[in-house]
C-alpha atoms as a PDB file:
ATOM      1  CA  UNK A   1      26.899  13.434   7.214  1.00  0.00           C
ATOM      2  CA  UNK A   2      24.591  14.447  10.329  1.00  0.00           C
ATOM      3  CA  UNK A   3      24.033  12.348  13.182  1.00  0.00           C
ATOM      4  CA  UNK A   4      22.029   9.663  13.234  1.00  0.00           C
ATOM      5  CA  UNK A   5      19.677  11.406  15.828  1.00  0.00           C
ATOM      6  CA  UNK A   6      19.570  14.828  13.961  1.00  0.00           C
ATOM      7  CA  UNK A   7      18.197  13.068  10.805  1.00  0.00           C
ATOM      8  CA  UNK A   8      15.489  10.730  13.093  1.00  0.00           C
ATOM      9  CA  UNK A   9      14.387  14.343  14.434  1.00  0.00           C
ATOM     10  CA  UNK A  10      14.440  16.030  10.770  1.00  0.00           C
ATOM     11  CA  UNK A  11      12.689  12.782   9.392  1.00  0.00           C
ATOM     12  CA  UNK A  12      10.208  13.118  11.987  1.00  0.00           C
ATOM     13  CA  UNK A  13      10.030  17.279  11.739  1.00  0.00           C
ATOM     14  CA  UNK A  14       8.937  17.404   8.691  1.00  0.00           C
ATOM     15  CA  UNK A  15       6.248  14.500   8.665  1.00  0.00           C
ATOM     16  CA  UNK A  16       3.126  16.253   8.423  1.00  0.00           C
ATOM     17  CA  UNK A  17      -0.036  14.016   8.904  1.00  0.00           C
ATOM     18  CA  UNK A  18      -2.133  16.587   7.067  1.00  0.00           C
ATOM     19  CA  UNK A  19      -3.522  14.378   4.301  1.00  0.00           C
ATOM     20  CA  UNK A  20      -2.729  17.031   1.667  1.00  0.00           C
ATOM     21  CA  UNK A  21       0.649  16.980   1.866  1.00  0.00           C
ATOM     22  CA  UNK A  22       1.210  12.950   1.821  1.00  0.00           C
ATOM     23  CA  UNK A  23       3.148  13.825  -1.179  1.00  0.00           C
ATOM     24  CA  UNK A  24       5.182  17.243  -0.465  1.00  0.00           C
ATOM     25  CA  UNK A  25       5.031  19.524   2.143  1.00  0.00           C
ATOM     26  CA  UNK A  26       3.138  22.400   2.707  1.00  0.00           C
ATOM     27  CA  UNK A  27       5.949  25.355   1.244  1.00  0.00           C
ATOM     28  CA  UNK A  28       6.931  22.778  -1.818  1.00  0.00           C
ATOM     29  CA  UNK A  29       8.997  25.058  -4.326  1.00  0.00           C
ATOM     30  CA  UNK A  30       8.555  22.674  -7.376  1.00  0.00           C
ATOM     31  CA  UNK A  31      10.565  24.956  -9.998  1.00  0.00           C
ATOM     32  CA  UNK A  32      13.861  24.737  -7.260  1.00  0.00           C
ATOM     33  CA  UNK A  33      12.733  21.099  -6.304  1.00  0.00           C
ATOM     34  CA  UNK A  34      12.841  20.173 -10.014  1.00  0.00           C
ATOM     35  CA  UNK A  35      16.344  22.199 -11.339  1.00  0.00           C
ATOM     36  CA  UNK A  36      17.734  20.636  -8.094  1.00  0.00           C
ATOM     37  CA  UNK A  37      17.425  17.421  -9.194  1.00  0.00           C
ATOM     38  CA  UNK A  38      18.871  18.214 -12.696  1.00  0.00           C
ATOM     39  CA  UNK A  39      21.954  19.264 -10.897  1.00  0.00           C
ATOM     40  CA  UNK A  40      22.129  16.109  -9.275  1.00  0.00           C
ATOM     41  CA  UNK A  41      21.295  14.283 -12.303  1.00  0.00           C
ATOM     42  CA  UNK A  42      23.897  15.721 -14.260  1.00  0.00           C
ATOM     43  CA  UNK A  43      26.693  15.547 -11.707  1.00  0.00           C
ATOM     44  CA  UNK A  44      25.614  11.893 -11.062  1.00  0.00           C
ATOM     45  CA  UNK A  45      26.180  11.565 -15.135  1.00  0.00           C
ATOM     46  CA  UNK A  46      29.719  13.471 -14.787  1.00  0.00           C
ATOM     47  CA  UNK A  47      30.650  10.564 -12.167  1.00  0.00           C
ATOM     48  CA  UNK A  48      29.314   7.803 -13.612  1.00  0.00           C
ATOM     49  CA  UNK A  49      28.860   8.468 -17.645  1.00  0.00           C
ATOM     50  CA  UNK A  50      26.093   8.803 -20.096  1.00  0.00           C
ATOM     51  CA  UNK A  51      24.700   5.476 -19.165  1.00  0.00           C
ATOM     52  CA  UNK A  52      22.950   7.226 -15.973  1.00  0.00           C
ATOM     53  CA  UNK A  53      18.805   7.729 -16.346  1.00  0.00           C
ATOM     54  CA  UNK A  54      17.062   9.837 -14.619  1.00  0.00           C
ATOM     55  CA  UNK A  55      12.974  10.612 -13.610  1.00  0.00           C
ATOM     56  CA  UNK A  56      10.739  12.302 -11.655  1.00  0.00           C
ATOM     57  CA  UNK A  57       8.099  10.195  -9.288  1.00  0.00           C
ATOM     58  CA  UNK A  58       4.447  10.999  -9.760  1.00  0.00           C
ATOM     59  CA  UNK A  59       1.891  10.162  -7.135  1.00  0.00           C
ATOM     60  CA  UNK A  60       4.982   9.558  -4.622  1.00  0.00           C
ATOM     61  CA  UNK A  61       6.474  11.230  -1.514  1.00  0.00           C
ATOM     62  CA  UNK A  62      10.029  11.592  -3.805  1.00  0.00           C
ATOM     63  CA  UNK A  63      10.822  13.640  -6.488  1.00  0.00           C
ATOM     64  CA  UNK A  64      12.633  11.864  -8.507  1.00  0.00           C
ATOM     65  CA  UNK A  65      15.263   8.541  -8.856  1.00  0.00           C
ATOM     66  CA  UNK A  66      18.829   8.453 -10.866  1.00  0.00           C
ATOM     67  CA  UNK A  67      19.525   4.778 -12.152  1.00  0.00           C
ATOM     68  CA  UNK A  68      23.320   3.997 -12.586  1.00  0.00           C
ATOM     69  CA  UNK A  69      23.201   0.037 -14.249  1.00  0.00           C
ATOM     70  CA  UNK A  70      26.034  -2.235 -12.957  1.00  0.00           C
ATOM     71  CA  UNK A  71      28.551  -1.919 -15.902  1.00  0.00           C
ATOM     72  CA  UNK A  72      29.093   1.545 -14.564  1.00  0.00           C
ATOM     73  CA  UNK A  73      29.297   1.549 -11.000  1.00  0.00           C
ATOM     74  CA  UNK A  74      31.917  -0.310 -10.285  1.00  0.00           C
ATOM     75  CA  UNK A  75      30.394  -2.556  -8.094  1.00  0.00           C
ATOM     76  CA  UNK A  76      28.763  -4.932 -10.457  1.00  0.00           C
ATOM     77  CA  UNK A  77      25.700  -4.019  -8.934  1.00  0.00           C
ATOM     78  CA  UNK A  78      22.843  -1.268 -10.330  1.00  0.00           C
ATOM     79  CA  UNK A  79      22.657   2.005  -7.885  1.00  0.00           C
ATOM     80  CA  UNK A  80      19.857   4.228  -7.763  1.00  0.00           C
ATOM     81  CA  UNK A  81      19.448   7.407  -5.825  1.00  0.00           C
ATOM     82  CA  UNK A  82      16.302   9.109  -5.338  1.00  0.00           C
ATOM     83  CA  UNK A  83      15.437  12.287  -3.672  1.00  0.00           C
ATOM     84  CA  UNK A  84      12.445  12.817  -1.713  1.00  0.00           C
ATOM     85  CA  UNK A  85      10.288  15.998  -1.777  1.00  0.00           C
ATOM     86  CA  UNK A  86      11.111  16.937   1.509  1.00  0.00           C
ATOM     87  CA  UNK A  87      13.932  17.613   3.427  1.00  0.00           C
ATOM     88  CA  UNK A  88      14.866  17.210   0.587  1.00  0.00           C
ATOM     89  CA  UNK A  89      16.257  13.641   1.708  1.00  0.00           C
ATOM     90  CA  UNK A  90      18.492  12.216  -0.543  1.00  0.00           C
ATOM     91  CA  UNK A  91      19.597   8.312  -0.476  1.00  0.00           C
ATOM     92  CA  UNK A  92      20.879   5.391  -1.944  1.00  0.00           C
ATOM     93  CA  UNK A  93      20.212   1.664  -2.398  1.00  0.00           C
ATOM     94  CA  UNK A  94      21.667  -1.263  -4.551  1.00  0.00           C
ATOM     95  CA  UNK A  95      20.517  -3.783  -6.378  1.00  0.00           C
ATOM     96  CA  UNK A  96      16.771  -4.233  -7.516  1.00  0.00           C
ATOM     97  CA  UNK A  97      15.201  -4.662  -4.028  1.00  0.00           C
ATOM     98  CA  UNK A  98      14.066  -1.190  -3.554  1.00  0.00           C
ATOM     99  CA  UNK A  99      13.059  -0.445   0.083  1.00  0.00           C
ATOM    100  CA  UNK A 100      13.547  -3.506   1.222  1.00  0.00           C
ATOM    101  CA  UNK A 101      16.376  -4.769   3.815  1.00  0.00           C
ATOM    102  CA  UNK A 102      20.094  -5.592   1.979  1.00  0.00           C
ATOM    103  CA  UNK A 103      19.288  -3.060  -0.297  1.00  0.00           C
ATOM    104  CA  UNK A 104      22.370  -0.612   0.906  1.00  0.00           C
ATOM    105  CA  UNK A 105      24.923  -3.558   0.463  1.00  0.00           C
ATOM    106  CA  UNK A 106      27.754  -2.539  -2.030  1.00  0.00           C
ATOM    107  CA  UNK A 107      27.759   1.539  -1.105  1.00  0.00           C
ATOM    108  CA  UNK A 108      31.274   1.754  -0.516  1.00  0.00           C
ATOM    109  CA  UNK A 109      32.866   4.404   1.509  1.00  0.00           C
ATOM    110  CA  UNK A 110      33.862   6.848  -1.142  1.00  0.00           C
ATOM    111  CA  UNK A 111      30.639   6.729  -2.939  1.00  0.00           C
ATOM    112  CA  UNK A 112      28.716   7.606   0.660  1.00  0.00           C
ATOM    113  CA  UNK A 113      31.337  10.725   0.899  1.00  0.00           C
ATOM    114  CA  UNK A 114      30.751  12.240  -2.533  1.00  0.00           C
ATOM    115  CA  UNK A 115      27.200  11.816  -2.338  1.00  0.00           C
ATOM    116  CA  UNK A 116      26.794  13.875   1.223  1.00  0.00           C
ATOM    117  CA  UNK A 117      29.205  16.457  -0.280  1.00  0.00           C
ATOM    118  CA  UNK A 118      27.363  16.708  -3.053  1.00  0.00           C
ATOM    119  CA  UNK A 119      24.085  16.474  -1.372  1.00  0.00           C
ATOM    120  CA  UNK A 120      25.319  19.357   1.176  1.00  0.00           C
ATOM    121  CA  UNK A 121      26.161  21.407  -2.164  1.00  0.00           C
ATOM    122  CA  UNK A 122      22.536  21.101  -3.477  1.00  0.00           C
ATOM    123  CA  UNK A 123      20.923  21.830  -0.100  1.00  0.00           C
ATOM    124  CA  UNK A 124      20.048  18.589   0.750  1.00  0.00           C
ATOM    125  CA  UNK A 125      20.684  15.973   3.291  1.00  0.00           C
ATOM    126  CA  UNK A 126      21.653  12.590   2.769  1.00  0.00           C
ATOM    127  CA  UNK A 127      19.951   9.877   4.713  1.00  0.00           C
ATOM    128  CA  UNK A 128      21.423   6.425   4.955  1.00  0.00           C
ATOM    129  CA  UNK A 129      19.051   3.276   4.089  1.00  0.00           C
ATOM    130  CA  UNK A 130      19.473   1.933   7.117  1.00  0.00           C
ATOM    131  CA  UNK A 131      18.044   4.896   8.712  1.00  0.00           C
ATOM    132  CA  UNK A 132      15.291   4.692   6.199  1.00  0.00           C
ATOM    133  CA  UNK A 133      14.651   0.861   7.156  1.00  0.00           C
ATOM    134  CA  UNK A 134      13.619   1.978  10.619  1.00  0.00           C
ATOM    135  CA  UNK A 135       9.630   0.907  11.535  1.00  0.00           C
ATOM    136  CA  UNK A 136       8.096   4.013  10.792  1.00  0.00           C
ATOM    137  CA  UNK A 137       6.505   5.498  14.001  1.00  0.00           C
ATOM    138  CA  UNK A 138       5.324   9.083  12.592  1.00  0.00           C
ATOM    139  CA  UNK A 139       1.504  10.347  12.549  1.00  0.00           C
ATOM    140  CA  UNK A 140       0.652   9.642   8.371  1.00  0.00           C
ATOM    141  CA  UNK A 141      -1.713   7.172   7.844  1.00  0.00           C
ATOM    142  CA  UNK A 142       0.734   4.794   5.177  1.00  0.00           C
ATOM    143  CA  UNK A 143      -0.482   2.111   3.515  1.00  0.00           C
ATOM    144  CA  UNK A 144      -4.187   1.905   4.982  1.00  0.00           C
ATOM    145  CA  UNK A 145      -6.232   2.893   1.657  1.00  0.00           C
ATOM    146  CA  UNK A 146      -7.226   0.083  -0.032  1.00  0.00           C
ATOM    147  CA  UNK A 147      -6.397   1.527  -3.462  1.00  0.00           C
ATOM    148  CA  UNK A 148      -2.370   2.188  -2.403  1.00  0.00           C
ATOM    149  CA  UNK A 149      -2.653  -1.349  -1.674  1.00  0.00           C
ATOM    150  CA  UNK A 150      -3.934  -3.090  -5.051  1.00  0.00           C
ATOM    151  CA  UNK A 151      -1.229  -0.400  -6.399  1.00  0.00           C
ATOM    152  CA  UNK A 152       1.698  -1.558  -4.515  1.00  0.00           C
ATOM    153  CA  UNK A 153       0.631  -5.337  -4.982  1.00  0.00           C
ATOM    154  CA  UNK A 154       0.598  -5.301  -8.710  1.00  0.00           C
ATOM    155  CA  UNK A 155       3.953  -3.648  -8.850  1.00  0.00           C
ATOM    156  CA  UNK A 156       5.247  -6.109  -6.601  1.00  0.00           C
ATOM    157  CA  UNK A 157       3.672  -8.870  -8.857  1.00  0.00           C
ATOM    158  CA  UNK A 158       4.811  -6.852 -11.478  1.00  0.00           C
ATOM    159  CA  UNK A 159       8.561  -7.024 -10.539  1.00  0.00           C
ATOM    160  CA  UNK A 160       8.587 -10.174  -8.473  1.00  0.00           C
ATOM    161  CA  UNK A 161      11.479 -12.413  -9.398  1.00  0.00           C
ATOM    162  CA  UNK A 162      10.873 -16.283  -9.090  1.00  0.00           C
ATOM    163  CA  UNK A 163      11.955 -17.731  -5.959  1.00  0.00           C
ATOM    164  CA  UNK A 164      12.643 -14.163  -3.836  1.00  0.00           C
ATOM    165  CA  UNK A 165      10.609 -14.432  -0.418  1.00  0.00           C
ATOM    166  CA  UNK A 166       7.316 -12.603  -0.248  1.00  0.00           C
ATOM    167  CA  UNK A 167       8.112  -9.455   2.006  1.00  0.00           C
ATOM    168  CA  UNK A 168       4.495  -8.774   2.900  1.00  0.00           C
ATOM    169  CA  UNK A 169       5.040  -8.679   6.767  1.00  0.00           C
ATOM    170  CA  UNK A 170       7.457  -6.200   6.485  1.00  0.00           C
ATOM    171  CA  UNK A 171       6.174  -2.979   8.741  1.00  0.00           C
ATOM    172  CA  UNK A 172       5.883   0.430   7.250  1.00  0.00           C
ATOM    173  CA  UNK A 173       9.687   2.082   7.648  1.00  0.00           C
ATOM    174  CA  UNK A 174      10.763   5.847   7.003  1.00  0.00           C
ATOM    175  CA  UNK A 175      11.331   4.836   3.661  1.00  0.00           C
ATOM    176  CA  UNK A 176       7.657   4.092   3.047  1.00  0.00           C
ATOM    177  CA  UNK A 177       6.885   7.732   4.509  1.00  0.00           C
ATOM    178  CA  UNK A 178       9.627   9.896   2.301  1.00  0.00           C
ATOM    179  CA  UNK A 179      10.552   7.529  -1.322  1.00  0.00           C
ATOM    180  CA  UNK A 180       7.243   5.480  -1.919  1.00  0.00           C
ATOM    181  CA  UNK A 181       4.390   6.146  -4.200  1.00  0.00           C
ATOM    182  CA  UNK A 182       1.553   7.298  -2.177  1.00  0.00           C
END
């Protein structure tokens, strides 16, 4: 895995503030993006069996997001990895609180090693979540339409569990900027 510092600089390289490329940056190869993340789709299958799902994001800074459910991780505990479209970042979270801090809890050792090798295979980089839970600092504009907003509240009411805390004070983090819908 890179440094922590040499993944804050590429996370904050490659943040463009042009609002055009919100989604995907400026040289985007979509064909490569997309076969890509079929490779990683199908070696996350070879791992983890033919319980693994896979799809692409629309409207959203990643590409796509492979679901492992708990029976087959291991851990007891659902996995899903998503790739951005740029960088392309790669990283992974637990549980169903997406984004939000705990999420990384339960990615062993071993899992973190195989994904950066296979990550460095594909041409990407893997960035940890707790990288990604950083307050975002970078020159996009997230979160200020009010549009995004009504979008992002009716998921959340949408997936809200009874009796989880409201995280609406939470600031933007890199993970807003590079695996959110936009």
């Amino acid at each position: 895995m890179l440094p922590l510092d040499r993944l804050r600089e590429l996370l904050r390289e490659l943040d463009d503030p042009d609002p055009e490329h919100r989604e995907m940056p400026r040289d985007y190869d979509v064909p490569a993006a997309r076969q890509r993340f079929r490779q990683f789709a199908d070696a996350a299958e070879r791992r983890f069996g033919p319980s693994v799902s896979a799809g692409m994001g629309q409207d959203s800074s990643f590409l796509g997001v492979v679901s492992v459910p708990a029976e087959a991780t291991g851990t007891g505990r659902p996995l899903q990895m998503a790739i951005s479209n740029f960088g392309p970042f790669v990283t992974a979270e637990t549980g169903r609180r997406w984004g939000l801090p705990g999420c990384e809890e339960g990615l062993g050792d071993e899992f973190v090693t195989w994904l950066d090798e296979l990550c460095t295979e594909l041409g990407c980089v893997y960035v940890p979540i707790e990288l990604l839970m950083e307050p975002y600092d970078g020159p996009t504009p997230l979160g200020d339409d009010e549009a995004g907003e009504a979008i992002l509240a009716a998921l959340a009411a949408a997936s809200a569990d009874e009796g989880e805390e409201e995280e609406d004070d939470l600031p933007p983090a890199w993970y807003d900027r590079y695996f959110q819908y936009m």
